[in-house]
N, C-alpha and C. Protein backbone atom coordinates (compact mmCIF):
# COMPACT_ATOMS: atom_id res chain seq x y z
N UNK A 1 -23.05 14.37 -60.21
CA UNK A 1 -21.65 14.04 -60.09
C UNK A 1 -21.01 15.04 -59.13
N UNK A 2 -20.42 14.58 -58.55
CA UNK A 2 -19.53 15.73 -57.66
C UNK A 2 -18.83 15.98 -57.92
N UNK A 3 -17.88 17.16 -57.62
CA UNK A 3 -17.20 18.14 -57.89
C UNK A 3 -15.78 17.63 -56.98
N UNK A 4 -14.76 17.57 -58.01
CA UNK A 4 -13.71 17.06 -57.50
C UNK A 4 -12.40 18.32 -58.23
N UNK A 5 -11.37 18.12 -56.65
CA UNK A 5 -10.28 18.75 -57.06
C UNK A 5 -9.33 18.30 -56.77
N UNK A 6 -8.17 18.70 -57.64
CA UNK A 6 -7.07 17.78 -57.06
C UNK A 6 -5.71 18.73 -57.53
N UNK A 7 -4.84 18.99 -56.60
CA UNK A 7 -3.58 19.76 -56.73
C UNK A 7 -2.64 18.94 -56.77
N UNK A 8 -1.53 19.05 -57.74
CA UNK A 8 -0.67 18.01 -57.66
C UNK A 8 0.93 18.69 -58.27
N UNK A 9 1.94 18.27 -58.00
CA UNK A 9 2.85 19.32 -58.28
C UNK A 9 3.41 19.43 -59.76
N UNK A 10 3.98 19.73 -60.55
CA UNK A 10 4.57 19.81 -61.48
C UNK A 10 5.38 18.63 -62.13
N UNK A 11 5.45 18.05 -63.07
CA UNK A 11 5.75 16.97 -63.14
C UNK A 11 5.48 15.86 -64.17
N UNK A 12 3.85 15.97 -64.68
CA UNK A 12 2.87 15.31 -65.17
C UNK A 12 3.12 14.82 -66.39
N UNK A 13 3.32 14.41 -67.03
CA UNK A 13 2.98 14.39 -68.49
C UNK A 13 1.48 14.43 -68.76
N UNK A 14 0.85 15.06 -69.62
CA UNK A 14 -0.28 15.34 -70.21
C UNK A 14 -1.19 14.15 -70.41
N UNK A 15 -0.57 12.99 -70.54
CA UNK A 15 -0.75 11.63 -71.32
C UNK A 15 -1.03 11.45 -69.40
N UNK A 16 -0.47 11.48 -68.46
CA UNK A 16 -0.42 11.07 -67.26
C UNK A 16 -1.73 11.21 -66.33
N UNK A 17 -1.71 12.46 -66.64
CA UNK A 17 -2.97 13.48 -66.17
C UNK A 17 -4.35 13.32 -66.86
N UNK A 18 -4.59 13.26 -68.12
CA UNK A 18 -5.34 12.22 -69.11
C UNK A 18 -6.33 10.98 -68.25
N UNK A 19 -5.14 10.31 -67.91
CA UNK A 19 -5.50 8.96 -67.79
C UNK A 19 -6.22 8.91 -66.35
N UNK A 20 -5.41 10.01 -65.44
CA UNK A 20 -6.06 9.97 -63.68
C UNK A 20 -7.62 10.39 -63.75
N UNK A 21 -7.26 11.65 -64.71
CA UNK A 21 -8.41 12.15 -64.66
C UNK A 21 -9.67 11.45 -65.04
N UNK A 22 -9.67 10.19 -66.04
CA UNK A 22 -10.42 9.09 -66.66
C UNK A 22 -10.77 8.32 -65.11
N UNK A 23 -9.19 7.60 -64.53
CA UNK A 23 -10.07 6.75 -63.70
C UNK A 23 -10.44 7.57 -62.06
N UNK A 24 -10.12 8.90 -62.08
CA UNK A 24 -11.21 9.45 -61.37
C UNK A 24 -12.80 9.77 -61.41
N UNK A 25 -12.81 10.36 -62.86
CA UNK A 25 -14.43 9.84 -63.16
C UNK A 25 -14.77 8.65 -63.43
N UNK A 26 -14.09 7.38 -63.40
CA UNK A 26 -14.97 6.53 -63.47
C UNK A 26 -15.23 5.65 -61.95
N UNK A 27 -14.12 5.95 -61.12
CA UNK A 27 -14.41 5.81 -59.71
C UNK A 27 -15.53 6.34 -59.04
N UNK A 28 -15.75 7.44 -59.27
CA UNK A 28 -16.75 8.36 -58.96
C UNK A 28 -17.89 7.96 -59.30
N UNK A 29 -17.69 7.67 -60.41
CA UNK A 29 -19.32 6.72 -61.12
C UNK A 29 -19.65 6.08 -60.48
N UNK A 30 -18.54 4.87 -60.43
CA UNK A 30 -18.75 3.43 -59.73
C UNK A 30 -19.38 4.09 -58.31
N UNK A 31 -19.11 4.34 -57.38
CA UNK A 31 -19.04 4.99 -55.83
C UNK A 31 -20.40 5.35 -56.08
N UNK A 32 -20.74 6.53 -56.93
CA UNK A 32 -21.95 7.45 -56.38
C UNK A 32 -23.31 7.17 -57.82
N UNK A 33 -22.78 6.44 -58.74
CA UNK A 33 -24.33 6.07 -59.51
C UNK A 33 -24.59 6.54 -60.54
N UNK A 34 -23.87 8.03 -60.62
CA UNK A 34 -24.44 8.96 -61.91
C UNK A 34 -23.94 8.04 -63.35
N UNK A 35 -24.49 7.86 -64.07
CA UNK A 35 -23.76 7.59 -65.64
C UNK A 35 -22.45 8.57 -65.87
N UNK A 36 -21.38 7.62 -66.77
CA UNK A 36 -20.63 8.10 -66.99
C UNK A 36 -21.18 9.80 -68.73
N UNK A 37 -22.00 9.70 -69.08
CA UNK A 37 -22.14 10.40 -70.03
C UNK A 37 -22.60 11.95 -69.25
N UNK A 38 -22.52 11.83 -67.79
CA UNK A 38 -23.29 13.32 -67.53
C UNK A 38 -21.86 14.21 -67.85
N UNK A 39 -21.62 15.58 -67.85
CA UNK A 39 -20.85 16.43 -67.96
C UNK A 39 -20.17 16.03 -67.06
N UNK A 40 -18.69 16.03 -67.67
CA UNK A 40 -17.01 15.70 -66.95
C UNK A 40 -16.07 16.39 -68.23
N UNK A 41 -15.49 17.47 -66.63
CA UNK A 41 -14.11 17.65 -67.15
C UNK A 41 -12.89 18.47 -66.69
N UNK A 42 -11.86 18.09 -67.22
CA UNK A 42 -10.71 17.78 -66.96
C UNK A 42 -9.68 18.86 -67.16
N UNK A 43 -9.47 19.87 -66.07
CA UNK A 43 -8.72 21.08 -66.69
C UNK A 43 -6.89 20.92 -66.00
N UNK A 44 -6.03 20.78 -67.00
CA UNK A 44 -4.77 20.86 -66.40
C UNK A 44 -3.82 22.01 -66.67
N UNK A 45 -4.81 23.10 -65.98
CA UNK A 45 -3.83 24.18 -65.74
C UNK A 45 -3.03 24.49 -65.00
């Protein structure tokens, strides 16, 4: 899986950020092959 980053400004709701972060790994899946069960995750610091 590749290694993805993403900066985004202040704003989010938690519930918002949640959900991108979902259909970014599952885009990623789709695109590059890996199963969704390999290690993913989602830090919104």
């Amino acid at each position: 899986m590749p290694l993805v980053h993403i900066d985004l400004l202040a704003g989010r709701t938690p519930e918002q950020l949640a959900k991108m972060c979902q259909d970014v790994t599952e885009a990623i899946a789709k695109n590059t092959g890996p199963r969704l069960s390999t290690s993913t995750s989602c830090s919104t610091k």
